[in-house]
PDB file of N, CA and C in Angstrom:
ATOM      1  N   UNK A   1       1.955   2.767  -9.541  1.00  0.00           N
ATOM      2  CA  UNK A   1       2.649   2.016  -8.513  1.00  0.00           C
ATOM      3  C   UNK A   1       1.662   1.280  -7.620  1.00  0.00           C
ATOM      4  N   UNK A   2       0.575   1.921  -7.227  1.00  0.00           N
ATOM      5  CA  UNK A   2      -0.589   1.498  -6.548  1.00  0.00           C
ATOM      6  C   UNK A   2      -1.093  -0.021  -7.023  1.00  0.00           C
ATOM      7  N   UNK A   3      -0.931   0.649  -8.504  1.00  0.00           N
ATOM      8  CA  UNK A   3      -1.918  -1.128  -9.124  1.00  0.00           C
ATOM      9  C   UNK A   3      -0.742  -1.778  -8.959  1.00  0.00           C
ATOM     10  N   UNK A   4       0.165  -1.813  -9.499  1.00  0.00           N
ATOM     11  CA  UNK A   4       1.488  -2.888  -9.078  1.00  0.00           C
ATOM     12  C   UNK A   4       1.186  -3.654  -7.776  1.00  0.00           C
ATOM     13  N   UNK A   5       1.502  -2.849  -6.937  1.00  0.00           N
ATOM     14  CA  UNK A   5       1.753  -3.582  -5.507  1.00  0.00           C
ATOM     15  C   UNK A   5       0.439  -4.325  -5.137  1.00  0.00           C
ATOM     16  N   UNK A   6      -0.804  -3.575  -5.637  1.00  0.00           N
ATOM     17  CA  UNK A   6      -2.470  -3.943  -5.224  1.00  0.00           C
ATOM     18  C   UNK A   6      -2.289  -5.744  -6.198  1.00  0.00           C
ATOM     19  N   UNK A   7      -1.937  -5.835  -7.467  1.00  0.00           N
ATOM     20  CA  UNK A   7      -1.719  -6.936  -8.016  1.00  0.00           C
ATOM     21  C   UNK A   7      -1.092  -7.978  -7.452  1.00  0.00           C
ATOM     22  N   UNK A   8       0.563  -7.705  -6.659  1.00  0.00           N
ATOM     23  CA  UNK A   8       1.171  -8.393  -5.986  1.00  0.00           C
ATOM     24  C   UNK A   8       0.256  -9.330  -4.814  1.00  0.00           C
ATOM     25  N   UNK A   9      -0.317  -7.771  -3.840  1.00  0.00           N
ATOM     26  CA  UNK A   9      -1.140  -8.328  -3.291  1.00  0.00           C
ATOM     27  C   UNK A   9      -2.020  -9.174  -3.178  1.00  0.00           C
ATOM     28  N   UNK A  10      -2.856  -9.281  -4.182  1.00  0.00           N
ATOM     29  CA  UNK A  10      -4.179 -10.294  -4.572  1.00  0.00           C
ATOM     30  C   UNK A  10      -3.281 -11.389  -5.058  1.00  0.00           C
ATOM     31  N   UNK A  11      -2.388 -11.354  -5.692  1.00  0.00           N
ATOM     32  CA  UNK A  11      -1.679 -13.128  -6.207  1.00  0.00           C
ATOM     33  C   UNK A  11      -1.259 -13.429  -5.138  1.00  0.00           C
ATOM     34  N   UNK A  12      -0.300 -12.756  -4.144  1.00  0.00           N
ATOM     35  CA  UNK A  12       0.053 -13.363  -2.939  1.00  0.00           C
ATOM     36  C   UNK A  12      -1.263 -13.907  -1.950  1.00  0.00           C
ATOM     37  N   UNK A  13      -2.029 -13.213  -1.873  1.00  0.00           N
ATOM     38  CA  UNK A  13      -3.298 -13.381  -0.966  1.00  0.00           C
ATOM     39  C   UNK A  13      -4.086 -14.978  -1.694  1.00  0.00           C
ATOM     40  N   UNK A  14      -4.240 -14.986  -2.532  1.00  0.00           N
ATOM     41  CA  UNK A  14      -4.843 -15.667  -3.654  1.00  0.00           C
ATOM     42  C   UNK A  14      -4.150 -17.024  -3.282  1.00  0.00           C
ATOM     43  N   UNK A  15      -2.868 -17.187  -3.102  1.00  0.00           N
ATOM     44  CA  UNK A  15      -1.654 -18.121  -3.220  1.00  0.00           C
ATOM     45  C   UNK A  15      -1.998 -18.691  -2.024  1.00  0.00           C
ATOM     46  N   UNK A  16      -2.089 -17.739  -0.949  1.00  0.00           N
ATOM     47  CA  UNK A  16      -2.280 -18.314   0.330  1.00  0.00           C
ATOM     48  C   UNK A  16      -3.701 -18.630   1.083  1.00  0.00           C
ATOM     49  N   UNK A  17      -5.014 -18.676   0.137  1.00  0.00           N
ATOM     50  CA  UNK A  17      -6.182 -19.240  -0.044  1.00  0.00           C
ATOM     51  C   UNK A  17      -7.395 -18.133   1.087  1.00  0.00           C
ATOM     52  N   UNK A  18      -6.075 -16.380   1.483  1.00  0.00           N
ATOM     53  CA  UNK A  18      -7.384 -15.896   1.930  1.00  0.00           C
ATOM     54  C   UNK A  18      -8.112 -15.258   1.360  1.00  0.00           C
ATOM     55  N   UNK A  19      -8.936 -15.329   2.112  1.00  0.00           N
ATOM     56  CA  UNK A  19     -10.465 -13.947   1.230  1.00  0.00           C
ATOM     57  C   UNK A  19      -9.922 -12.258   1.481  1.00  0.00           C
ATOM     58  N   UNK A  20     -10.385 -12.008   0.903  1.00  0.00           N
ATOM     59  CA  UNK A  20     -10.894 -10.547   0.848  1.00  0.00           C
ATOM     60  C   UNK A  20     -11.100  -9.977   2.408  1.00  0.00           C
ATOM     61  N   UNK A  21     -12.243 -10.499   2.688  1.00  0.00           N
ATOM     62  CA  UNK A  21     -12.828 -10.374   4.211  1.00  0.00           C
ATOM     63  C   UNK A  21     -12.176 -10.527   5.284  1.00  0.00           C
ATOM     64  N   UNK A  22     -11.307 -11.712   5.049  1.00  0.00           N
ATOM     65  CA  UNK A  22     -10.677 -12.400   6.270  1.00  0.00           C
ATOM     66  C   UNK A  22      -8.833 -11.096   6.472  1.00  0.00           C
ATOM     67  N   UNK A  23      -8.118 -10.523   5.096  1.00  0.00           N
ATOM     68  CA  UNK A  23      -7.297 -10.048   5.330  1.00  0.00           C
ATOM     69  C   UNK A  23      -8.267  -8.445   5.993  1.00  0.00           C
ATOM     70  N   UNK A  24      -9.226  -8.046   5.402  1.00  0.00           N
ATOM     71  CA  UNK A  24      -9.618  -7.344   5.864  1.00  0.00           C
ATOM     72  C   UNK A  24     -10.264  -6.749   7.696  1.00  0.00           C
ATOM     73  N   UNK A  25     -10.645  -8.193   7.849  1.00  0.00           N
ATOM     74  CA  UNK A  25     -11.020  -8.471   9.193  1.00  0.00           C
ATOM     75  C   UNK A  25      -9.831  -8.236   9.869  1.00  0.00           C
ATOM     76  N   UNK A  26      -8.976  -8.765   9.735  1.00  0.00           N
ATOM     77  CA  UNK A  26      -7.268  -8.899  10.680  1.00  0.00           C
ATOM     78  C   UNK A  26      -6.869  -7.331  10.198  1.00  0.00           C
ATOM     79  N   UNK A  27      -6.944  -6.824   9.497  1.00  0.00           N
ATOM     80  CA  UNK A  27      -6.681  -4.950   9.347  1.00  0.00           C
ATOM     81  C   UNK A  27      -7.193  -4.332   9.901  1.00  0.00           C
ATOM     82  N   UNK A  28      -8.561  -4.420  10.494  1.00  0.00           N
ATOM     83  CA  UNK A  28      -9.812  -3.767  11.204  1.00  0.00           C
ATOM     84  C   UNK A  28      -9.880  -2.500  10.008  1.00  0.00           C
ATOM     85  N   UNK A  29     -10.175  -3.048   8.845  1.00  0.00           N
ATOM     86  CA  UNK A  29     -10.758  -2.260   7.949  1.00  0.00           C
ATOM     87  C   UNK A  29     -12.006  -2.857   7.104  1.00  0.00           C
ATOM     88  N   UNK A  30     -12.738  -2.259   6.252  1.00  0.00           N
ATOM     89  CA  UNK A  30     -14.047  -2.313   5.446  1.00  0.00           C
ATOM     90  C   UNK A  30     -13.192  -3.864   4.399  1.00  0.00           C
ATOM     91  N   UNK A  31     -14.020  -4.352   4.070  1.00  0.00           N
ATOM     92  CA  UNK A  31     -13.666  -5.484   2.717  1.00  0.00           C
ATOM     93  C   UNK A  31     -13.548  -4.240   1.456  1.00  0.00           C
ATOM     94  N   UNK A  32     -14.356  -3.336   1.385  1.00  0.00           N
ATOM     95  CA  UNK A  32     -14.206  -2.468   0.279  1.00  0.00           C
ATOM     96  C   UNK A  32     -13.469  -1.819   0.184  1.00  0.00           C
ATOM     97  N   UNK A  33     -12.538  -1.264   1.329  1.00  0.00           N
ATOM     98  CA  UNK A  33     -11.359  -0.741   1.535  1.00  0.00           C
ATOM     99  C   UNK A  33     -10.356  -1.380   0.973  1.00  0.00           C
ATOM    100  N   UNK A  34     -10.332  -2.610   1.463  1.00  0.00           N
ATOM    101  CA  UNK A  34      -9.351  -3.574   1.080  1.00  0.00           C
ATOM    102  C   UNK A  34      -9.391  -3.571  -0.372  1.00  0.00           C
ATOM    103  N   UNK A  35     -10.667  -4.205  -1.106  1.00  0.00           N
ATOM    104  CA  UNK A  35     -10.897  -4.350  -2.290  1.00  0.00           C
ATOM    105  C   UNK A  35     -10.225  -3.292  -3.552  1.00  0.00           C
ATOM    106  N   UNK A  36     -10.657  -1.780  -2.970  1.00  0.00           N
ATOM    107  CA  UNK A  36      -9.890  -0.380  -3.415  1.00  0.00           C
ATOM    108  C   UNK A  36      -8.280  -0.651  -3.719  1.00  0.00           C
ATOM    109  N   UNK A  37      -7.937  -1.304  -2.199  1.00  0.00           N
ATOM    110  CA  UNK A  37      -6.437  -1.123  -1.952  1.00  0.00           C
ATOM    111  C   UNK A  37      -5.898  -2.010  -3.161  1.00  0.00           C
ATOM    112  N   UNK A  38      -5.905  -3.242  -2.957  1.00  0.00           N
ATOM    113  CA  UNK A  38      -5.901  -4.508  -4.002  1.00  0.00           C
ATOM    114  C   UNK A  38      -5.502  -3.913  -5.890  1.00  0.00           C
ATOM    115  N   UNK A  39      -6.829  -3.062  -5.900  1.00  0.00           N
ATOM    116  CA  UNK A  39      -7.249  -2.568  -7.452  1.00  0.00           C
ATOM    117  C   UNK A  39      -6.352  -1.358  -7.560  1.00  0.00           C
ATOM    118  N   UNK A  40      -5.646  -0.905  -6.265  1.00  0.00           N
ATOM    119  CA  UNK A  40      -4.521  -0.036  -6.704  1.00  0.00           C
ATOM    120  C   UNK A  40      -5.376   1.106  -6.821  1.00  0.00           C
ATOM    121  N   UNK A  41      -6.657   1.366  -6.202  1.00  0.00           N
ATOM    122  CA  UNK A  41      -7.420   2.704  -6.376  1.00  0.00           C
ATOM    123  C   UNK A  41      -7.343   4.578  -5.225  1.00  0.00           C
ATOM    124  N   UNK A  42      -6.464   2.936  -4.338  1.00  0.00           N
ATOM    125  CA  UNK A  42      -6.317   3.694  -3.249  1.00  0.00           C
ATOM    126  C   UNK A  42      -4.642   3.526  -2.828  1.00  0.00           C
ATOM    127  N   UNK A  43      -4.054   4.800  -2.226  1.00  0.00           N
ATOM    128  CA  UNK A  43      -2.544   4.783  -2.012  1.00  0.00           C
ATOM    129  C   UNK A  43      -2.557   3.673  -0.344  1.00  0.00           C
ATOM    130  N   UNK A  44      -1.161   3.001  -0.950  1.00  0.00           N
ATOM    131  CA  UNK A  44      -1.011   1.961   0.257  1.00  0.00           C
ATOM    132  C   UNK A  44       0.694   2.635   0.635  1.00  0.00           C
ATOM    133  N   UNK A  45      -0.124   2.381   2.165  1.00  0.00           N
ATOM    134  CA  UNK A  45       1.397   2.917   2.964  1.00  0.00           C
ATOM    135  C   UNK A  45       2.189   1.649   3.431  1.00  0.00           C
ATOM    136  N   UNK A  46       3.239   1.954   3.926  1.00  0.00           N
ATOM    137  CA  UNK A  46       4.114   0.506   4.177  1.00  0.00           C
ATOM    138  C   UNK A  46       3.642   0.075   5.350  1.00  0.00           C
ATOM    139  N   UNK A  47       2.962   0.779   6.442  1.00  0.00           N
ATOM    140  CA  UNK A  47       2.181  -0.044   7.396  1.00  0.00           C
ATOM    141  C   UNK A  47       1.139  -0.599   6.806  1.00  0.00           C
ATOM    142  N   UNK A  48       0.425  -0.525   6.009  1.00  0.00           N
ATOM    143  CA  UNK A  48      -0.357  -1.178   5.455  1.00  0.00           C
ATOM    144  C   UNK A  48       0.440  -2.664   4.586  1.00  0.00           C
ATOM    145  N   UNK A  49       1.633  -2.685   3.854  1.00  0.00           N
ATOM    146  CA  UNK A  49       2.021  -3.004   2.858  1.00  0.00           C
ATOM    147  C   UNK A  49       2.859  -4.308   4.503  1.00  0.00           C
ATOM    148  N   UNK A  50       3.131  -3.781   5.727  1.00  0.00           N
ATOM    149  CA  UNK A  50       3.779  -4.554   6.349  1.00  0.00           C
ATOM    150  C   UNK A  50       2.942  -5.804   7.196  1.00  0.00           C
ATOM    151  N   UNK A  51       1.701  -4.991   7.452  1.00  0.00           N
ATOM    152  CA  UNK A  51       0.576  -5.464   8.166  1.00  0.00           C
ATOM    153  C   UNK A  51      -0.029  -6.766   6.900  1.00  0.00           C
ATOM    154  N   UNK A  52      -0.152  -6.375   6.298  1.00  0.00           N
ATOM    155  CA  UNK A  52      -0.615  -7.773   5.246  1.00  0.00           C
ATOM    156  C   UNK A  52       0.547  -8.707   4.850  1.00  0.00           C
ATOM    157  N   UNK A  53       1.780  -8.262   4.975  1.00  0.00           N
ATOM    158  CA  UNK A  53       2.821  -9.484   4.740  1.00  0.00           C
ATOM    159  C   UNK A  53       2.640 -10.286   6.032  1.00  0.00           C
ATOM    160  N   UNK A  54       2.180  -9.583   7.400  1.00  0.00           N
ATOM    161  CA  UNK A  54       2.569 -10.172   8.660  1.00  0.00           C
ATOM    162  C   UNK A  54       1.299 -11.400   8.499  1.00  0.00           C
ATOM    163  N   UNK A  55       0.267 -10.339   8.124  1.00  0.00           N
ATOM    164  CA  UNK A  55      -1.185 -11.661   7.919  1.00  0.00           C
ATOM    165  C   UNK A  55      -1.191 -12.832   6.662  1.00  0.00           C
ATOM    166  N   UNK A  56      -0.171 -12.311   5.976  1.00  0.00           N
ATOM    167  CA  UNK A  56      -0.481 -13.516   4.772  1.00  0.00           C
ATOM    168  C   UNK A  56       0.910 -14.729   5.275  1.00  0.00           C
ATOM    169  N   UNK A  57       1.957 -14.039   5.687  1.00  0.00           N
ATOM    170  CA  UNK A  57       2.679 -15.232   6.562  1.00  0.00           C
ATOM    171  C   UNK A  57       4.211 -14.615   5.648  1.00  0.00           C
ATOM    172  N   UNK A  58       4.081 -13.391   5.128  1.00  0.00           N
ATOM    173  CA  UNK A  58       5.272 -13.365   4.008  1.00  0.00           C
ATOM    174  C   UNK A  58       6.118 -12.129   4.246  1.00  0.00           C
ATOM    175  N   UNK A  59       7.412 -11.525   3.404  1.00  0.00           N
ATOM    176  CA  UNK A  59       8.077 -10.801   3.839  1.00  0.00           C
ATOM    177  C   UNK A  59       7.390  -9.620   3.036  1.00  0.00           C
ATOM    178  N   UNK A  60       7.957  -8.528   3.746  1.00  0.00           N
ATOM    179  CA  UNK A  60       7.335  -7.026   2.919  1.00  0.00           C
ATOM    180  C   UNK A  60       8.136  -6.951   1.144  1.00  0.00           C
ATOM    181  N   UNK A  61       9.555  -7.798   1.268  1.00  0.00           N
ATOM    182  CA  UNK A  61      10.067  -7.503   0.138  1.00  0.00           C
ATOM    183  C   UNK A  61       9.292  -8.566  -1.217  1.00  0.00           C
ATOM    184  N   UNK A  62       8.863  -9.661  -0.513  1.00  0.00           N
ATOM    185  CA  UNK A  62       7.511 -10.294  -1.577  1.00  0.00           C
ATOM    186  C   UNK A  62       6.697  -9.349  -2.097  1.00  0.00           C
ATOM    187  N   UNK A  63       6.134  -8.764  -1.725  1.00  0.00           N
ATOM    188  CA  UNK A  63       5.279  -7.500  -2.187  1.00  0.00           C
ATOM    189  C   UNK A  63       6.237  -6.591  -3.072  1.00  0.00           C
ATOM    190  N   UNK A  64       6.643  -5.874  -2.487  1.00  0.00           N
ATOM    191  CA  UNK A  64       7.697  -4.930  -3.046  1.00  0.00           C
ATOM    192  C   UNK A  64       8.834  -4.999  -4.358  1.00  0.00           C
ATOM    193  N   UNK A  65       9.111  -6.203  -4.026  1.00  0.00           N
ATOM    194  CA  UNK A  65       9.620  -6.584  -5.179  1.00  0.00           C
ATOM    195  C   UNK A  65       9.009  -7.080  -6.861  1.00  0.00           C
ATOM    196  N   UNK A  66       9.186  -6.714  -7.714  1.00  0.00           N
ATOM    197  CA  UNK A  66       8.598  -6.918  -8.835  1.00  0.00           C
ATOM    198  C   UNK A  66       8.967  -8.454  -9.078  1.00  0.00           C
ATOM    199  N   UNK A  67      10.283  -8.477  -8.960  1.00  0.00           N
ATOM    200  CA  UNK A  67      10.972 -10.160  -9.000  1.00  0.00           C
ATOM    201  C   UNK A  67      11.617 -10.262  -7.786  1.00  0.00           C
ATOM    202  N   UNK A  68      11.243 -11.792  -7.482  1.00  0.00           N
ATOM    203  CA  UNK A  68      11.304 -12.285  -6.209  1.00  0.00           C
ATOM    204  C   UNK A  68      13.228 -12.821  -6.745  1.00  0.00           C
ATOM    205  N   UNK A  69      13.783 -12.654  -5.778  1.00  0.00           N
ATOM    206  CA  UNK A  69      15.431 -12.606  -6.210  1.00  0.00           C
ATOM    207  C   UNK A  69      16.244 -13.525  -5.087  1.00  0.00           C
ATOM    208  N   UNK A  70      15.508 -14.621  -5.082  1.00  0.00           N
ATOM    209  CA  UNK A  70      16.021 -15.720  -3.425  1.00  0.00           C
ATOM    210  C   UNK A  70      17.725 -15.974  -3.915  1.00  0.00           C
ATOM    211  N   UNK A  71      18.779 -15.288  -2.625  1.00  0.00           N
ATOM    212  CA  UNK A  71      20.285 -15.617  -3.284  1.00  0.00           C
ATOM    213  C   UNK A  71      20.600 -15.703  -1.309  1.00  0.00           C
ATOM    214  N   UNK A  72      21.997 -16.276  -1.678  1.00  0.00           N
ATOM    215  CA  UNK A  72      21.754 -16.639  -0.460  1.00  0.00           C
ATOM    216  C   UNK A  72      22.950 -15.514   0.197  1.00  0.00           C
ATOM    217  N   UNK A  73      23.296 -14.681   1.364  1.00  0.00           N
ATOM    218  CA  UNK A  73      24.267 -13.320   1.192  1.00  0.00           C
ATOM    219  C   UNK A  73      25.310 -14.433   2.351  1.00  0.00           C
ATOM    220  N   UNK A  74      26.731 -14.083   1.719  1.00  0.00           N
ATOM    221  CA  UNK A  74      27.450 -14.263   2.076  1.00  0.00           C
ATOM    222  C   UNK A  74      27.775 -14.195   3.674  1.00  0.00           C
ATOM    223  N   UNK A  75      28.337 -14.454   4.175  1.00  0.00           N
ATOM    224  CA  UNK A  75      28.867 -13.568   5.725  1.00  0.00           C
ATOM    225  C   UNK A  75      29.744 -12.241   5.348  1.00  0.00           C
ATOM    226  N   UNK A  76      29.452 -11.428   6.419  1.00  0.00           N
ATOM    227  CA  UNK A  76      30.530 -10.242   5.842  1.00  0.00           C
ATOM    228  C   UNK A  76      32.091 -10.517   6.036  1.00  0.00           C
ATOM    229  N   UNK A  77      32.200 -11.639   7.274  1.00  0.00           N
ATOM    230  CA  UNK A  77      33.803 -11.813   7.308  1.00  0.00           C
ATOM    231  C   UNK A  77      33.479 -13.173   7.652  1.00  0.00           C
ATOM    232  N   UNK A  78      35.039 -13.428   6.662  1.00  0.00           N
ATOM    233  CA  UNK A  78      35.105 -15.113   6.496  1.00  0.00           C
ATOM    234  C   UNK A  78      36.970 -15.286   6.862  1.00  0.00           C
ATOM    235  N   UNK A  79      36.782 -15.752   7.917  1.00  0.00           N
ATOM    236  CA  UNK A  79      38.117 -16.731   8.259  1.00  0.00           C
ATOM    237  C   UNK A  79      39.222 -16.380   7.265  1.00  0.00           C
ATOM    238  N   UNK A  80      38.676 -17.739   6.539  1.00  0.00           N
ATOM    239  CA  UNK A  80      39.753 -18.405   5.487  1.00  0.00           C
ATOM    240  C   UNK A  80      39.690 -17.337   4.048  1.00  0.00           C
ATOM    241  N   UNK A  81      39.152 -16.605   4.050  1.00  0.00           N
ATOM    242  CA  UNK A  81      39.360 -15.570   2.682  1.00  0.00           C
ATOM    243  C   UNK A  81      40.627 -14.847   2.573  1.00  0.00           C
ATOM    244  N   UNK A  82      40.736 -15.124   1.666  1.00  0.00           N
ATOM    245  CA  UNK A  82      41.866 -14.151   1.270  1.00  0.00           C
ATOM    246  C   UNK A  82      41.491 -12.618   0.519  1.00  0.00           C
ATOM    247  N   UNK A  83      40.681 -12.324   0.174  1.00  0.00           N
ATOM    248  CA  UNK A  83      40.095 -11.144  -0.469  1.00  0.00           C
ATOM    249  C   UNK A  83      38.905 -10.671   0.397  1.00  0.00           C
ATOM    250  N   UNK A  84      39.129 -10.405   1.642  1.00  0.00           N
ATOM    251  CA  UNK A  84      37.968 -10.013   2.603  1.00  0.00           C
ATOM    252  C   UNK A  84      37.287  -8.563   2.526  1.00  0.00           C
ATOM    253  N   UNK A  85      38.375  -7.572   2.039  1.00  0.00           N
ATOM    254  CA  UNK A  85      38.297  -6.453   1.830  1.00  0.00           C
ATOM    255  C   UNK A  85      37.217  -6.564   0.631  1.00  0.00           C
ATOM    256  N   UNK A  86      36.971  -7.305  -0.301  1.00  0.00           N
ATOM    257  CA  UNK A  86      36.330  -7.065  -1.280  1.00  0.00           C
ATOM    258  C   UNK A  86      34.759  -8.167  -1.142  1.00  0.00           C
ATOM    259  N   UNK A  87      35.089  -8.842  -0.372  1.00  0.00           N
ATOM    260  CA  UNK A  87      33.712  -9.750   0.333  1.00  0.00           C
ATOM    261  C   UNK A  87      32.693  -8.392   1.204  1.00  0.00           C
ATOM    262  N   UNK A  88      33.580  -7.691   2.007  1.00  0.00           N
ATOM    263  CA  UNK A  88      32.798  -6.676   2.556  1.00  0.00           C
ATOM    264  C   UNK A  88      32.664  -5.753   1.534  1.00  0.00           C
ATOM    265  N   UNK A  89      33.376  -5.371   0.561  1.00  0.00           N
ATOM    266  CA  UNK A  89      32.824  -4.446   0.039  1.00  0.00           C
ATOM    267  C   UNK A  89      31.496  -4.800  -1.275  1.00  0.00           C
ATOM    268  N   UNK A  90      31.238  -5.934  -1.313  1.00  0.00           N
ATOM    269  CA  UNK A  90      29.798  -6.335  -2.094  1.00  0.00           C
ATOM    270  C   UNK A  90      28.599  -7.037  -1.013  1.00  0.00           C
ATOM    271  N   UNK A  91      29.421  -6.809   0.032  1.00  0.00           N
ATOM    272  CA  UNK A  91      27.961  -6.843   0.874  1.00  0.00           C
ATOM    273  C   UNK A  91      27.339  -5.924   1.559  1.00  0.00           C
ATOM    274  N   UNK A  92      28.272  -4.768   1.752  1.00  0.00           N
ATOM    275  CA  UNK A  92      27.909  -3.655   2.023  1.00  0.00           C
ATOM    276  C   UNK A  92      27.122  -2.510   0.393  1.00  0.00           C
ATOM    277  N   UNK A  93      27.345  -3.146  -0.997  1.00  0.00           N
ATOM    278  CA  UNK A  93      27.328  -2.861  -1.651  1.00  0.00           C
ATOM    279  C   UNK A  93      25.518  -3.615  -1.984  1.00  0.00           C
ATOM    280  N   UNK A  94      25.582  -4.151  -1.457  1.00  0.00           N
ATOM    281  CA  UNK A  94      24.576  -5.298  -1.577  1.00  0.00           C
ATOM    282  C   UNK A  94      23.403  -4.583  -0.960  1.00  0.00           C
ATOM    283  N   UNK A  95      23.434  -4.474   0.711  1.00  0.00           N
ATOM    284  CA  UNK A  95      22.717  -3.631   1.437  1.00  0.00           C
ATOM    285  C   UNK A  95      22.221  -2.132   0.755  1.00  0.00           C
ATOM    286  N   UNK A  96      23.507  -1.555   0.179  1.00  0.00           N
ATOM    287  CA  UNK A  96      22.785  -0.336  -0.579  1.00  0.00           C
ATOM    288  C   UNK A  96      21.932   0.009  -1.423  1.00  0.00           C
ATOM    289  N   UNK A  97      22.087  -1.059  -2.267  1.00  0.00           N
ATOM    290  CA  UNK A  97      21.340  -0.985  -3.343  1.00  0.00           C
ATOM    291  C   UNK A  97      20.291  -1.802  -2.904  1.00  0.00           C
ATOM    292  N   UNK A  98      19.822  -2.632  -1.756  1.00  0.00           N
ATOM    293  CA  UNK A  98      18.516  -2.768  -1.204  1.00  0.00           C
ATOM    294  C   UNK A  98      17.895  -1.480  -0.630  1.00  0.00           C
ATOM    295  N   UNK A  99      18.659  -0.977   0.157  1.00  0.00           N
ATOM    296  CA  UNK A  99      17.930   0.294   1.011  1.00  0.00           C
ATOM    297  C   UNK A  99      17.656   1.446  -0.012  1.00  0.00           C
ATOM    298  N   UNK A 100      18.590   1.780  -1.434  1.00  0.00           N
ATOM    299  CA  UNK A 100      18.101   2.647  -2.053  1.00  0.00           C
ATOM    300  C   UNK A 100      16.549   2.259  -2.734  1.00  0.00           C
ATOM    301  N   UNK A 101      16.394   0.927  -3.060  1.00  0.00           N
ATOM    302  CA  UNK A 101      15.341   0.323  -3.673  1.00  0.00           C
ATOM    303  C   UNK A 101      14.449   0.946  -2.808  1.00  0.00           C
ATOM    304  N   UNK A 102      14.251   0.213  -1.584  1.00  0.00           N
ATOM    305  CA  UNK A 102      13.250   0.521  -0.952  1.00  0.00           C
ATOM    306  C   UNK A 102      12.966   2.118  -0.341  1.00  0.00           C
ATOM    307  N   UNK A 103      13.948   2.988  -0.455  1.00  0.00           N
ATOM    308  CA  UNK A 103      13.671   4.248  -0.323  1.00  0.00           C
ATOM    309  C   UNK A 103      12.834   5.146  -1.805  1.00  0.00           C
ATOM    310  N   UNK A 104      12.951   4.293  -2.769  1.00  0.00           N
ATOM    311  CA  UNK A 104      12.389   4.799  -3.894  1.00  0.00           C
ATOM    312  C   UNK A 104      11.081   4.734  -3.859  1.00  0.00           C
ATOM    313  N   UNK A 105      10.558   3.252  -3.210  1.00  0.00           N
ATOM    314  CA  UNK A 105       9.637   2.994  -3.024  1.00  0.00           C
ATOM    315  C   UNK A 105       8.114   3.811  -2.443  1.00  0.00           C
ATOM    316  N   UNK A 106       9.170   4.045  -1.045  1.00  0.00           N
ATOM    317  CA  UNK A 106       8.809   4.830   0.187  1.00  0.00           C
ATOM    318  C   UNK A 106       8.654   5.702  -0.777  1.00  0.00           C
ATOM    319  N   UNK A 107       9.639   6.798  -1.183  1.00  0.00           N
ATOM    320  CA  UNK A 107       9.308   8.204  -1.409  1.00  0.00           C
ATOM    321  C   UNK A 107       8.098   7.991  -2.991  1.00  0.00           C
ATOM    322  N   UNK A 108       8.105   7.028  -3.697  1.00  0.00           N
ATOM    323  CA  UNK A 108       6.958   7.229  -4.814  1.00  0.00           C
ATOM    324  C   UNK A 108       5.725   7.074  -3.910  1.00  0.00           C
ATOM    325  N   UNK A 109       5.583   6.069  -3.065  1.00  0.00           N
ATOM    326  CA  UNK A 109       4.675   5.890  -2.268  1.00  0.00           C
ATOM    327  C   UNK A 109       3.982   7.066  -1.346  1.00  0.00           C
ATOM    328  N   UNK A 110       5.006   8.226  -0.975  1.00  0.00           N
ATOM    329  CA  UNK A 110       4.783   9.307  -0.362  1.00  0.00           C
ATOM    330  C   UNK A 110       4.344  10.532  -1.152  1.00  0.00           C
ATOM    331  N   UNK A 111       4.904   9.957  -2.659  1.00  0.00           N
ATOM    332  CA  UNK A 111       4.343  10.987  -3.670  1.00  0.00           C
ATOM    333  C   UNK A 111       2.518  11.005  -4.153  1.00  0.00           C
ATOM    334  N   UNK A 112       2.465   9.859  -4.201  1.00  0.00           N
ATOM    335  CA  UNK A 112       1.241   9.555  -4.632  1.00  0.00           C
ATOM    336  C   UNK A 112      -0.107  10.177  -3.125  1.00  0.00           C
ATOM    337  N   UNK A 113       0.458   9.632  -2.140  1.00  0.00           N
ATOM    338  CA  UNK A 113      -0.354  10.290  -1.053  1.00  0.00           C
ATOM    339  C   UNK A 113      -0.675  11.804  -0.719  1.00  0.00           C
ATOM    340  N   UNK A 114       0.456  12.723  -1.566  1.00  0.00           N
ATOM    341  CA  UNK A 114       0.559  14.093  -1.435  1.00  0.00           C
ATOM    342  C   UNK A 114      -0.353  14.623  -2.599  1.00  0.00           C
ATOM    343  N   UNK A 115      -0.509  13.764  -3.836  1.00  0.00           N
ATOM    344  CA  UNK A 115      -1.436  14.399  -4.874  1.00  0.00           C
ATOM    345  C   UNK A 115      -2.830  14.354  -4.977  1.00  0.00           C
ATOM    346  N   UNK A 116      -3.110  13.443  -3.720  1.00  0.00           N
ATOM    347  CA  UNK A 116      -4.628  13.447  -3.490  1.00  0.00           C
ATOM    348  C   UNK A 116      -5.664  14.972  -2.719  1.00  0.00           C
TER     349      UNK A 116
END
């Protein structure tokens, strides 16, 4: 999971023309730290994973996500619908299956930090 996200990282970083040094500098961490993190050698926490979306200019779910999935979400209540009951129930359906994603995340992410 480490190298995953460390990969994301460096193409996103890469994309947005910084160095190594410079995301590192704005972390107040080592370049070799960083470098570790990147290569997936070292476990990355979501403050870490949030702190570099904030410095590269991007969202945490860019990272996180394996595929980037741009859709645009409905409103939960609409006026003129006639099937509102079922508009809320796929956007509330929608939300879940984001928050379970990212709780999977979290907890593999929490796994990997416990086996060191």
């Amino acid at each position: 999971m480490n190298a995953v996200l460390g990969a994301r990282i460096k193409s996103l970083r890469d994309a947005k023309g910084f160095t190594q040094e410079q995301i590192a500098e704005r972390m107040n961490c080592s370049r070799q730290k960083y470098a570790r993190l990147e290569k997936g050698l070292i476990d990355i926490s979501y403050a870490s994973i949030s702190a570099i979306a904030q410095i590269l200019g991007t969202k945490v779910e860019e990272i996180t996500s394996a595929v980037s999935n741009e859709k645009v979400e409905e409103p939960m209540y609409r006026g003129d619908s006639v099937n509102g009951q079922e508009d809320k129930f796929l956007f509330i359906n929608n939300m879940l299956d984001t928050f379970y994603a990212h709780r999977k995340l979290y907890n593999s992410v929490r796994q990997d930090e416990g086996n060191e």
